[in-house]
Each structure stands twice: as structure tokens, then as C-alpha cells.
C-alpha atoms as a PDB file:
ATOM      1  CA  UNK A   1      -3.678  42.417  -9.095  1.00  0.00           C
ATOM      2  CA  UNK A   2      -5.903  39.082  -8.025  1.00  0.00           C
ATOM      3  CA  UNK A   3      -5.005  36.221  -9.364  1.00  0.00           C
ATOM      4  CA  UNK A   4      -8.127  35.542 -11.662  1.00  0.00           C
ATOM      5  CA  UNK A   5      -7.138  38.973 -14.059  1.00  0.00           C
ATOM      6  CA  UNK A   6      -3.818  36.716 -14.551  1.00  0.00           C
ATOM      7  CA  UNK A   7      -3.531  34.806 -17.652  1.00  0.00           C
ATOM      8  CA  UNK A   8      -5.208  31.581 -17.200  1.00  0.00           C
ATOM      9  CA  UNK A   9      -1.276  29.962 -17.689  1.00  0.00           C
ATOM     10  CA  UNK A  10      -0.315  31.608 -14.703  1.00  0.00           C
ATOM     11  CA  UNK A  11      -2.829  30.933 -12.140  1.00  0.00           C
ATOM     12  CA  UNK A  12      -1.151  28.447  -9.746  1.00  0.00           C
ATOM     13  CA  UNK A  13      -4.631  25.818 -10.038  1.00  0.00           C
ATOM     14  CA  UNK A  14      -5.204  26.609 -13.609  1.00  0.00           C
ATOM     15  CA  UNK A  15      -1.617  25.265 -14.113  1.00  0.00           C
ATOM     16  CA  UNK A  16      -2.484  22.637 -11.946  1.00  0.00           C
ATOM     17  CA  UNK A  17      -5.081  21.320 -14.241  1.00  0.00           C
ATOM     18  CA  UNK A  18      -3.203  21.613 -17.384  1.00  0.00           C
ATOM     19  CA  UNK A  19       0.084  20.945 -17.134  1.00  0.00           C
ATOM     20  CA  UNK A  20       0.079  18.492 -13.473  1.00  0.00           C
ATOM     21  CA  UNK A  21       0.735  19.507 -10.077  1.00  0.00           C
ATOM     22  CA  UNK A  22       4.642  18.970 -10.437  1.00  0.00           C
ATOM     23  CA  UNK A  23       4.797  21.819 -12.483  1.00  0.00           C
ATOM     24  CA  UNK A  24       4.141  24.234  -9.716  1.00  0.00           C
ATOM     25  CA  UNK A  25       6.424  25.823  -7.315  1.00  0.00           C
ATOM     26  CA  UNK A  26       6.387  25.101  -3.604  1.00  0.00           C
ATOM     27  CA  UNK A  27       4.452  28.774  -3.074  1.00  0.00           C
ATOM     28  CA  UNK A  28       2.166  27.703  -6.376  1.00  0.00           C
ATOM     29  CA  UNK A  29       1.065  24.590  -4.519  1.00  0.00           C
ATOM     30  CA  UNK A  30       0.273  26.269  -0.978  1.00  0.00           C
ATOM     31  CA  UNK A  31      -1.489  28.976  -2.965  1.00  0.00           C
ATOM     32  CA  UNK A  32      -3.975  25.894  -4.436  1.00  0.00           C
ATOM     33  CA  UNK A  33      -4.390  25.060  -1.129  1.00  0.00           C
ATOM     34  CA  UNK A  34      -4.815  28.808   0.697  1.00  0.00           C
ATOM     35  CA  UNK A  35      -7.188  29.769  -2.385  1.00  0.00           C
ATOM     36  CA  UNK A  36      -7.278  33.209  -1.340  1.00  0.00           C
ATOM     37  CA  UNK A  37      -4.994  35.564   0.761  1.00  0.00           C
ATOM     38  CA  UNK A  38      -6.257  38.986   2.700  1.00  0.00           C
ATOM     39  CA  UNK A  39      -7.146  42.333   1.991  1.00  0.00           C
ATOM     40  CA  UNK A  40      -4.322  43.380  -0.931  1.00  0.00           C
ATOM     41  CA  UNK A  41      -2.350  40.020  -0.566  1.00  0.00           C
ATOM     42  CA  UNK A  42      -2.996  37.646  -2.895  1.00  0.00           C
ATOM     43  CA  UNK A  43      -3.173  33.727  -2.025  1.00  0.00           C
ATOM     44  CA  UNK A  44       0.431  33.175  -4.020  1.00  0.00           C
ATOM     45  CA  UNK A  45       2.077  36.656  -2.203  1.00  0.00           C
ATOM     46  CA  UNK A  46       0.666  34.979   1.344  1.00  0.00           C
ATOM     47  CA  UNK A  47       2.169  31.576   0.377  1.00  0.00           C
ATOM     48  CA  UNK A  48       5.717  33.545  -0.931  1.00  0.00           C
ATOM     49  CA  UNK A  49       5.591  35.098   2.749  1.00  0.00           C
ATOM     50  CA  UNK A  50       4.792  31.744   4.897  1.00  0.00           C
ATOM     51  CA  UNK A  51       7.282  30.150   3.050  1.00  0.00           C
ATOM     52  CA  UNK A  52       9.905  32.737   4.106  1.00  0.00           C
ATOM     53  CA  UNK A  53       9.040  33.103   7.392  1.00  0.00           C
ATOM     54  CA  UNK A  54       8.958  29.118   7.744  1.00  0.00           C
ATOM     55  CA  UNK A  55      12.541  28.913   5.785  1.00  0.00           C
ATOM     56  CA  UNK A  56      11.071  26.205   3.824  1.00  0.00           C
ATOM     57  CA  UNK A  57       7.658  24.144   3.439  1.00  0.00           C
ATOM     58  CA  UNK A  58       8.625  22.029   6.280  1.00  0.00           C
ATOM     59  CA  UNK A  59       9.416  24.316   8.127  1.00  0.00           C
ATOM     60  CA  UNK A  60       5.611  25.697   7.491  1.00  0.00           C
ATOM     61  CA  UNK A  61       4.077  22.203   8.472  1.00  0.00           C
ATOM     62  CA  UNK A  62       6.195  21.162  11.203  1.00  0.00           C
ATOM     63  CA  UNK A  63       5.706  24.724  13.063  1.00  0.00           C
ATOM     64  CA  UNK A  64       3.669  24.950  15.814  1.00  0.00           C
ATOM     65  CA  UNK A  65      -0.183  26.106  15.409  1.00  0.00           C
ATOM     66  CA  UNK A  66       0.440  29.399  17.858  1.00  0.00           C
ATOM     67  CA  UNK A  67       2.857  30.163  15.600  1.00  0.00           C
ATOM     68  CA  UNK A  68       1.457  29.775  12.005  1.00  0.00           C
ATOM     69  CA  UNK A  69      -1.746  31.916  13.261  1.00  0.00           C
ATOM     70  CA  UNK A  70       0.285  34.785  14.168  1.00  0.00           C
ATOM     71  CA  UNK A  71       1.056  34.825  10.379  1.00  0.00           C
ATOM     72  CA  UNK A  72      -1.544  37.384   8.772  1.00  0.00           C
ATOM     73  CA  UNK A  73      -4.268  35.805   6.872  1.00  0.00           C
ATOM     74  CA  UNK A  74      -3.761  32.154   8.571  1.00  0.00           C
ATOM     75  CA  UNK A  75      -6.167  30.873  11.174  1.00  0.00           C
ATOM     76  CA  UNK A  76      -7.180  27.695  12.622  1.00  0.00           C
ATOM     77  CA  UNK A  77      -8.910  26.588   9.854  1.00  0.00           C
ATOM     78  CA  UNK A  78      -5.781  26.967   7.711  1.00  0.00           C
ATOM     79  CA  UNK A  79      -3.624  25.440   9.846  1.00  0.00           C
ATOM     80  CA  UNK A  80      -5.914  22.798  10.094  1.00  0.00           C
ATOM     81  CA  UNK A  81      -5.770  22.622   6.370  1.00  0.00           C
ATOM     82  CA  UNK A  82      -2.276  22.122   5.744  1.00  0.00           C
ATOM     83  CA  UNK A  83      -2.006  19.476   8.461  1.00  0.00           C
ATOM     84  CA  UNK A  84      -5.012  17.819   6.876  1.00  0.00           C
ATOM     85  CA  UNK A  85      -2.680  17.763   3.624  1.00  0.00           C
ATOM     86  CA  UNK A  86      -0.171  16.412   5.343  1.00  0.00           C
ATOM     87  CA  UNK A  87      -1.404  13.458   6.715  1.00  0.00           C
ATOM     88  CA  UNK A  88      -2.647  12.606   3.285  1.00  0.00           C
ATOM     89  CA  UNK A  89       0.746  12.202   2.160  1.00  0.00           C
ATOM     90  CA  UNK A  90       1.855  10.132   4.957  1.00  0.00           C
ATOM     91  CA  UNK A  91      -1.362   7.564   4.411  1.00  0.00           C
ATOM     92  CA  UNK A  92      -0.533   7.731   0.745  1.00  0.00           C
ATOM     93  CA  UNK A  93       2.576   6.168   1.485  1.00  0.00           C
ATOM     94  CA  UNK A  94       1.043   4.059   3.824  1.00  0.00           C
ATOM     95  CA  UNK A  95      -1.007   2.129   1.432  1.00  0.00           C
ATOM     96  CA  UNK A  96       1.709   2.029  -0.711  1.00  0.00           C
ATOM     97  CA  UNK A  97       3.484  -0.201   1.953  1.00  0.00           C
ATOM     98  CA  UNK A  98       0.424  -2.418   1.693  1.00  0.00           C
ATOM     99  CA  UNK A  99       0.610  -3.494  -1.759  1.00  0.00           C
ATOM    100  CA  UNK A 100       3.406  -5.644  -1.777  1.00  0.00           C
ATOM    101  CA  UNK A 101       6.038  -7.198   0.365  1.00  0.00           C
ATOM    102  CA  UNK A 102       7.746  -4.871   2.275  1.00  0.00           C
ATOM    103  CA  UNK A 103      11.361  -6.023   1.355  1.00  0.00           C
ATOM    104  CA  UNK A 104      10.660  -5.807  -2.096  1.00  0.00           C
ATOM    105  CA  UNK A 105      10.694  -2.041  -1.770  1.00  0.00           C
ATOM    106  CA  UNK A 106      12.348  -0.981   0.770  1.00  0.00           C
ATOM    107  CA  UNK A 107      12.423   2.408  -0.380  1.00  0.00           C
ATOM    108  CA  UNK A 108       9.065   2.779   0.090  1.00  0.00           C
ATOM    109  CA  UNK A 109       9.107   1.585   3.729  1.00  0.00           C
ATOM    110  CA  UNK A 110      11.521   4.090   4.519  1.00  0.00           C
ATOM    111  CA  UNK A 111      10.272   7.173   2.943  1.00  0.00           C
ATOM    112  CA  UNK A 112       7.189   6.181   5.217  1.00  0.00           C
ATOM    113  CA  UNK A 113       9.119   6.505   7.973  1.00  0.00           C
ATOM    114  CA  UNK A 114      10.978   9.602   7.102  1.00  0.00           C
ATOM    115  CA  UNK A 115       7.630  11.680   6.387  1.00  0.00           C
ATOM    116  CA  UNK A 116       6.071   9.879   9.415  1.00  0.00           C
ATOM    117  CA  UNK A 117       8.470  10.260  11.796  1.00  0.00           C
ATOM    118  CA  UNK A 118      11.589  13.002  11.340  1.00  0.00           C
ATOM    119  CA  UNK A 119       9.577  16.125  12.681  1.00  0.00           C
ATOM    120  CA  UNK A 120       8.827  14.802  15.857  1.00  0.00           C
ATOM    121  CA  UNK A 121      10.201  16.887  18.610  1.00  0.00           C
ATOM    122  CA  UNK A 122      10.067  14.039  20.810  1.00  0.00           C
ATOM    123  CA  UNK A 123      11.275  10.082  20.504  1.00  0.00           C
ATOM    124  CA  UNK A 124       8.124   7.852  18.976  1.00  0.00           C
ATOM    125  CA  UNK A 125       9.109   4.013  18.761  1.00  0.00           C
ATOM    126  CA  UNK A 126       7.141   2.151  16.345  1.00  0.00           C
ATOM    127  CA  UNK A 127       6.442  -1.137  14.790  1.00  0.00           C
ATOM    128  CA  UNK A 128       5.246  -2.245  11.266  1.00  0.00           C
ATOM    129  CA  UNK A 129       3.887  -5.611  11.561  1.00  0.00           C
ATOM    130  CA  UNK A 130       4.063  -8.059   8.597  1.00  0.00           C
ATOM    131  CA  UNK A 131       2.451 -11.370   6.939  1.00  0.00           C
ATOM    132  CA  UNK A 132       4.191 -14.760   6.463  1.00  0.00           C
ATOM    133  CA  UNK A 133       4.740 -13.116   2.899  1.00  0.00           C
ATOM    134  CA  UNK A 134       6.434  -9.694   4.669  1.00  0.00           C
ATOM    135  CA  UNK A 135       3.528  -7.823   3.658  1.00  0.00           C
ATOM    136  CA  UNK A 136       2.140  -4.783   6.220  1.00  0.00           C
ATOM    137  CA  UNK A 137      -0.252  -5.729   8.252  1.00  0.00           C
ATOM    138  CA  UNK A 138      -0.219  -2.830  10.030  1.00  0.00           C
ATOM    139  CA  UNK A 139       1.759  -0.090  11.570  1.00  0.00           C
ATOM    140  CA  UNK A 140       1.563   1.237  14.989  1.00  0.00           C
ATOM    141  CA  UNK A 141       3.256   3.944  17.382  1.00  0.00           C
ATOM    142  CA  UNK A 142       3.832   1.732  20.654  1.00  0.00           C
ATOM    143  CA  UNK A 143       5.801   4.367  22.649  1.00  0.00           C
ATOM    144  CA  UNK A 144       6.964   7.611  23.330  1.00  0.00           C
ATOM    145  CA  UNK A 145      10.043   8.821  25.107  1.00  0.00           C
ATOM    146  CA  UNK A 146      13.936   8.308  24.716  1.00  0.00           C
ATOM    147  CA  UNK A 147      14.073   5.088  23.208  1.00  0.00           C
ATOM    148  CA  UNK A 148      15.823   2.453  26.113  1.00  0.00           C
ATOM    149  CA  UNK A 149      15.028  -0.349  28.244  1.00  0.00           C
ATOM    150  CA  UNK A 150      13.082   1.404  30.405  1.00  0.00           C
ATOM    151  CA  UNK A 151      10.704   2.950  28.017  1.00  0.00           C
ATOM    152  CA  UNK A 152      10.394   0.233  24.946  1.00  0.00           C
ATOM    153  CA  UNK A 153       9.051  -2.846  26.711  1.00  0.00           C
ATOM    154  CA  UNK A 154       9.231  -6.368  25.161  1.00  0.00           C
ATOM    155  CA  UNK A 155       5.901  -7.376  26.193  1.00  0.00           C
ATOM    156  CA  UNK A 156       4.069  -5.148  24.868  1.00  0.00           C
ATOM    157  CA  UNK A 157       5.813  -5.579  21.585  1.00  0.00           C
ATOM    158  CA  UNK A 158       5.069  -9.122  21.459  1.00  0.00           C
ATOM    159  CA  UNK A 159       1.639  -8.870  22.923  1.00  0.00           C
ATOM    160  CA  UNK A 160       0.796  -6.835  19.794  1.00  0.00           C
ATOM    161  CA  UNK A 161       2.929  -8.706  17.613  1.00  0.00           C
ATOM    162  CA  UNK A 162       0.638 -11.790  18.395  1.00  0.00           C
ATOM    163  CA  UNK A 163      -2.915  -9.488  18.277  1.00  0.00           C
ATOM    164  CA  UNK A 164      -2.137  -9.046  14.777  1.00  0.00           C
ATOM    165  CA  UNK A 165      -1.186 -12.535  13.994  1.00  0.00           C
ATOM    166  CA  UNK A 166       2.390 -11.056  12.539  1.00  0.00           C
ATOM    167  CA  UNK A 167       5.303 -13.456  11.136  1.00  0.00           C
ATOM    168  CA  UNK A 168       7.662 -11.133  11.742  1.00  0.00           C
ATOM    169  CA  UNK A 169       8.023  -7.242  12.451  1.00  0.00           C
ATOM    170  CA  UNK A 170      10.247  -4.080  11.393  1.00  0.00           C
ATOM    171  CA  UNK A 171      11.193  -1.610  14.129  1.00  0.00           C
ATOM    172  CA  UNK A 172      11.585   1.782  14.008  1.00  0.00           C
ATOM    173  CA  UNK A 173      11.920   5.485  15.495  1.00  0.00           C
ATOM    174  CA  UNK A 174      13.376   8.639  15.729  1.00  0.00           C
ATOM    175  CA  UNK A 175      16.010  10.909  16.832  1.00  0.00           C
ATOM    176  CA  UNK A 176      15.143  14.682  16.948  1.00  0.00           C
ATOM    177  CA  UNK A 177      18.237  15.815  16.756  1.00  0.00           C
ATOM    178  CA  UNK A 178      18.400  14.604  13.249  1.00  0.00           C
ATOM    179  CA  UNK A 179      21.408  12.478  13.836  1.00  0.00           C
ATOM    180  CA  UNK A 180      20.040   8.820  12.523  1.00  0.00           C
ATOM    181  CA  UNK A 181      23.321   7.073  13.900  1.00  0.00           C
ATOM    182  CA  UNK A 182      22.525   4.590  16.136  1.00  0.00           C
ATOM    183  CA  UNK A 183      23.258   4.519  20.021  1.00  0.00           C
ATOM    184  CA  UNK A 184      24.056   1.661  22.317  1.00  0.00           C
ATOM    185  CA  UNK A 185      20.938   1.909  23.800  1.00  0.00           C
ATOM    186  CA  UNK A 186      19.236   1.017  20.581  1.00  0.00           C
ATOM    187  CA  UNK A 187      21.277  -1.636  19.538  1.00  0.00           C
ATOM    188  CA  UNK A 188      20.849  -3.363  23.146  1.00  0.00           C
ATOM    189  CA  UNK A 189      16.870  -2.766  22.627  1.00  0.00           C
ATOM    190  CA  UNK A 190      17.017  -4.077  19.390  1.00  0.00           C
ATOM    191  CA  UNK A 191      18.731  -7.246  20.290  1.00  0.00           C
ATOM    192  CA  UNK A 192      16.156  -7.622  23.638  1.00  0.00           C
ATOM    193  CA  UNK A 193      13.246  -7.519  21.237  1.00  0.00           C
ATOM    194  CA  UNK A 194      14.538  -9.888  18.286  1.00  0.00           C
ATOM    195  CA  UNK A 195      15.221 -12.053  21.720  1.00  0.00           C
ATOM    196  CA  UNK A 196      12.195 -11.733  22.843  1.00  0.00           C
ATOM    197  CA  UNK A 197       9.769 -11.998  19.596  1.00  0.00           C
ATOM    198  CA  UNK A 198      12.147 -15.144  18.703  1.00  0.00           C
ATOM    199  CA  UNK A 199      10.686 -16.990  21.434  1.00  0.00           C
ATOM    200  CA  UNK A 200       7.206 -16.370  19.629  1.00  0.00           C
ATOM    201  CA  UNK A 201       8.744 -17.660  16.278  1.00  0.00           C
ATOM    202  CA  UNK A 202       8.683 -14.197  15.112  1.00  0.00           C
ATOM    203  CA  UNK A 203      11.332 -12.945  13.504  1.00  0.00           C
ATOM    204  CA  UNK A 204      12.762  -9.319  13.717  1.00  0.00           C
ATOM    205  CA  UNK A 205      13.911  -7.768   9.897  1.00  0.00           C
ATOM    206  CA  UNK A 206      15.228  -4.572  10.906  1.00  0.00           C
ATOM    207  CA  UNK A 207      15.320  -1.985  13.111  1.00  0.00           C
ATOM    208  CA  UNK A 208      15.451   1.751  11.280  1.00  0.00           C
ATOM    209  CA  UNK A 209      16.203   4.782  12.948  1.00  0.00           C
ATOM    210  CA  UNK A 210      15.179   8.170  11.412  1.00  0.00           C
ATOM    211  CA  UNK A 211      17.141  11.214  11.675  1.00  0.00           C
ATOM    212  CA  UNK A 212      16.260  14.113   9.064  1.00  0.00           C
ATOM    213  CA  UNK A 213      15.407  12.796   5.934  1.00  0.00           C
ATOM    214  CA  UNK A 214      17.553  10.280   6.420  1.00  0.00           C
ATOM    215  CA  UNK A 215      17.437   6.524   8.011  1.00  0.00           C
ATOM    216  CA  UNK A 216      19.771   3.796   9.090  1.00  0.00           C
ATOM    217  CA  UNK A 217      18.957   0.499   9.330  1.00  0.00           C
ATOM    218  CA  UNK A 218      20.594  -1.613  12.288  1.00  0.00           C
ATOM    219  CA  UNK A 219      20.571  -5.047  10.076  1.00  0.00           C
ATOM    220  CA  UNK A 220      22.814  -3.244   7.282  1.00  0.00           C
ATOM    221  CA  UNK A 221      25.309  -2.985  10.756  1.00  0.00           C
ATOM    222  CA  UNK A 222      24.631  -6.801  11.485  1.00  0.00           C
ATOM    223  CA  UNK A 223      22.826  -5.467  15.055  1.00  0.00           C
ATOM    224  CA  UNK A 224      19.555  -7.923  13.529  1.00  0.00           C
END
């Protein structure tokens, strides 16, 4: 049966628009977003099927493109799609960073960095750069690669530190094995970069390393 000889209560956007979006189940939402499925699938069957394939709607978004298309009904333009939705949600938290100091939710700054940062399959060291009132300037990815002295270099920190006119700076990346504990080799980074960024009378709040769906944050260890 398509979805529009359902009753109007159970059509996943119909729901949508009368009783909110966090109503709807995982394969409710992806079906608002598929709108339609294939010959004899419908758009909530296709999303019931990605989602099991996937194990999980991360698992859908974080897959590879070559892999999503092979699904049956999903192209390019679908895949494009979801990612589309995705970054969405990642600038929505952004500007929620921007409205206030940082420190004051700190919450916020980390689920940023969780949905920004904990699929990578690869290391991604970044920087959010504050005001004298720890508000985000702005928020950069400065480097890629395992996360050491040979990779992360102070200069360039501080050179971008200074474009933006920050006060002082929050550090951050990943680990992509999921495993947010912190290594030597961040702790020594950490302490070369508060270091150097001191000399600039900038300060250095924290330095947060993502894992999956977790984060740590080096100050809480007294590394800042």
C-alpha cells in the first residue's frame, strides 16, 4: 500500500506537521527525507531497510557513498541528501556556540565536537577561537593526521590565533578508534601550544579529545 492511502495519522510527514518531528521514529524521519521509495517499496519500507543494513542511522550517514548507492532505490542525489542533512545539524550547533560564551555551556561546545568530529576515519585537529568574553569567533580544522609534534605545528596555531584577533582558544580532535583517553603525545602537544600561544598573551582553555560520542577534556586532568 503507498503511503498516501494511509490514514493521514500515520504518514511519517503528516505526523511531522501535527504532532513535531520528535514524534517520529528514526525510519519515520529518513522516510520525510527519501519522500518516495521504488517500484513496490514504499519510502518508510526503504528507510526500515537502510537502517538495517547501516545497523543504525549513523551508521547510514557515516557510510561511504559507493556503499549507500548499492542500496536499491538510493543514488547520488540521495546520498547527497542525507549528507546535506547532516551538515545542517552540525552548523545548527555551530551557531549555537556563537550565542554566548563558550564556558557558559560547555555542553554545547562539546556536542559540537562530538557530531563534528567522532566519524572521522582519520585524525582532524582543530581549534575554536574565542573573544576577550570566550565567545566563538570561529572554528577551524588546522590539520589532519595522527595528532603529534610532527603534524600539529605551533605556528600555525598562533598565526591563526592572531588572524582572528582571538583572546584565547579551545583545542580539539579525534581518535577513530573511539577511545577519547588521552595519549602522551597529546598531552605534550597540548602543553607546546598553551607554551607557545602564552607568549602571544593568549591563553589556552582546554584541549578536548573526541572518541565516540564521548569527549575528555585535558584541563579536567590539570594537562591546561
Amino acid at each position: 500500500m503507498h503511503i498516501r492511502d494511509w490514514p493521514v495519522t500515520d504518514r511519517p510527514r503528516e505526523k511531522l506537521l501535527l504532532q513535531g518531528a520528535d514524534t517520529l521514529t528514526e525510519a519515520e524521519l529518513l522516510a520525510v527525507l527519501l519522500r518516495h521509495g521504488h517500484r513496490g517499496v514504499n519510502a518508510l519500507d526503504l528507510a526500515r531497510s537502510l537502517l538495517v543494513e547501516f545497523g543504525s542511522l549513523r551508521g547510514l550517514l557515516a557510510a561511504d557513498r559507493t556503499d549507500v548507492c548499492r542500496h536499491r532505490g538510493i543514488g547520488p542525489t540521495r546520498w547527497a541528501e542525507f549528507q546535506a542533512s547532516l551538515e545542517l545539524a552540525r552548523r545548527h550547533y555551530l551557531e549555537r556556540l556563537r550565542r554566548g560564551p563558550l564556558l557558559s555551556g560547555p555542553r554545547a561546545a562539546r556536542d559540537f565536537l562530538v557530531a563534528r568530529l567522532r566519524d572521522r576515519d582519520h585524525e582532524v585537529f582543530c581549534c575554536l577561537f574565542l573573544d576577550t568574553r570566550h565567545r566563538l569567533i570561529c572554528f577551524e580544522e588546522l590539520f589532519r593526521g595522527t595528532v603529534d609534534g610532527a603534524s600539529v605545528h605551533p605556528r600555525e596555531v598562533v598565526k591563526q590565533a592572531l588572524a582572528h584577533n582571538a583572546t584565547a582558544v579551545i583545542l580539539a580532535h579525534n581518535h577513530p578508534s573511539g577511545v577519547a583517553e588521552p595519549s602522551q603525545a597529546d598531552e605534550l602537544i597540548t602543553t607546546r601550544l598553551r607554551d607557545a600561544l602564552a607568549l602571544v598573551d593568549i591563553r589556552v582553555l582546554d584541549h578536548l579529545i573526541v572518541g565516540d560520542g564521548t569527549c575528555t577534556s585535558l584541563a579536567e586532568r590539570g594537562v591546561v
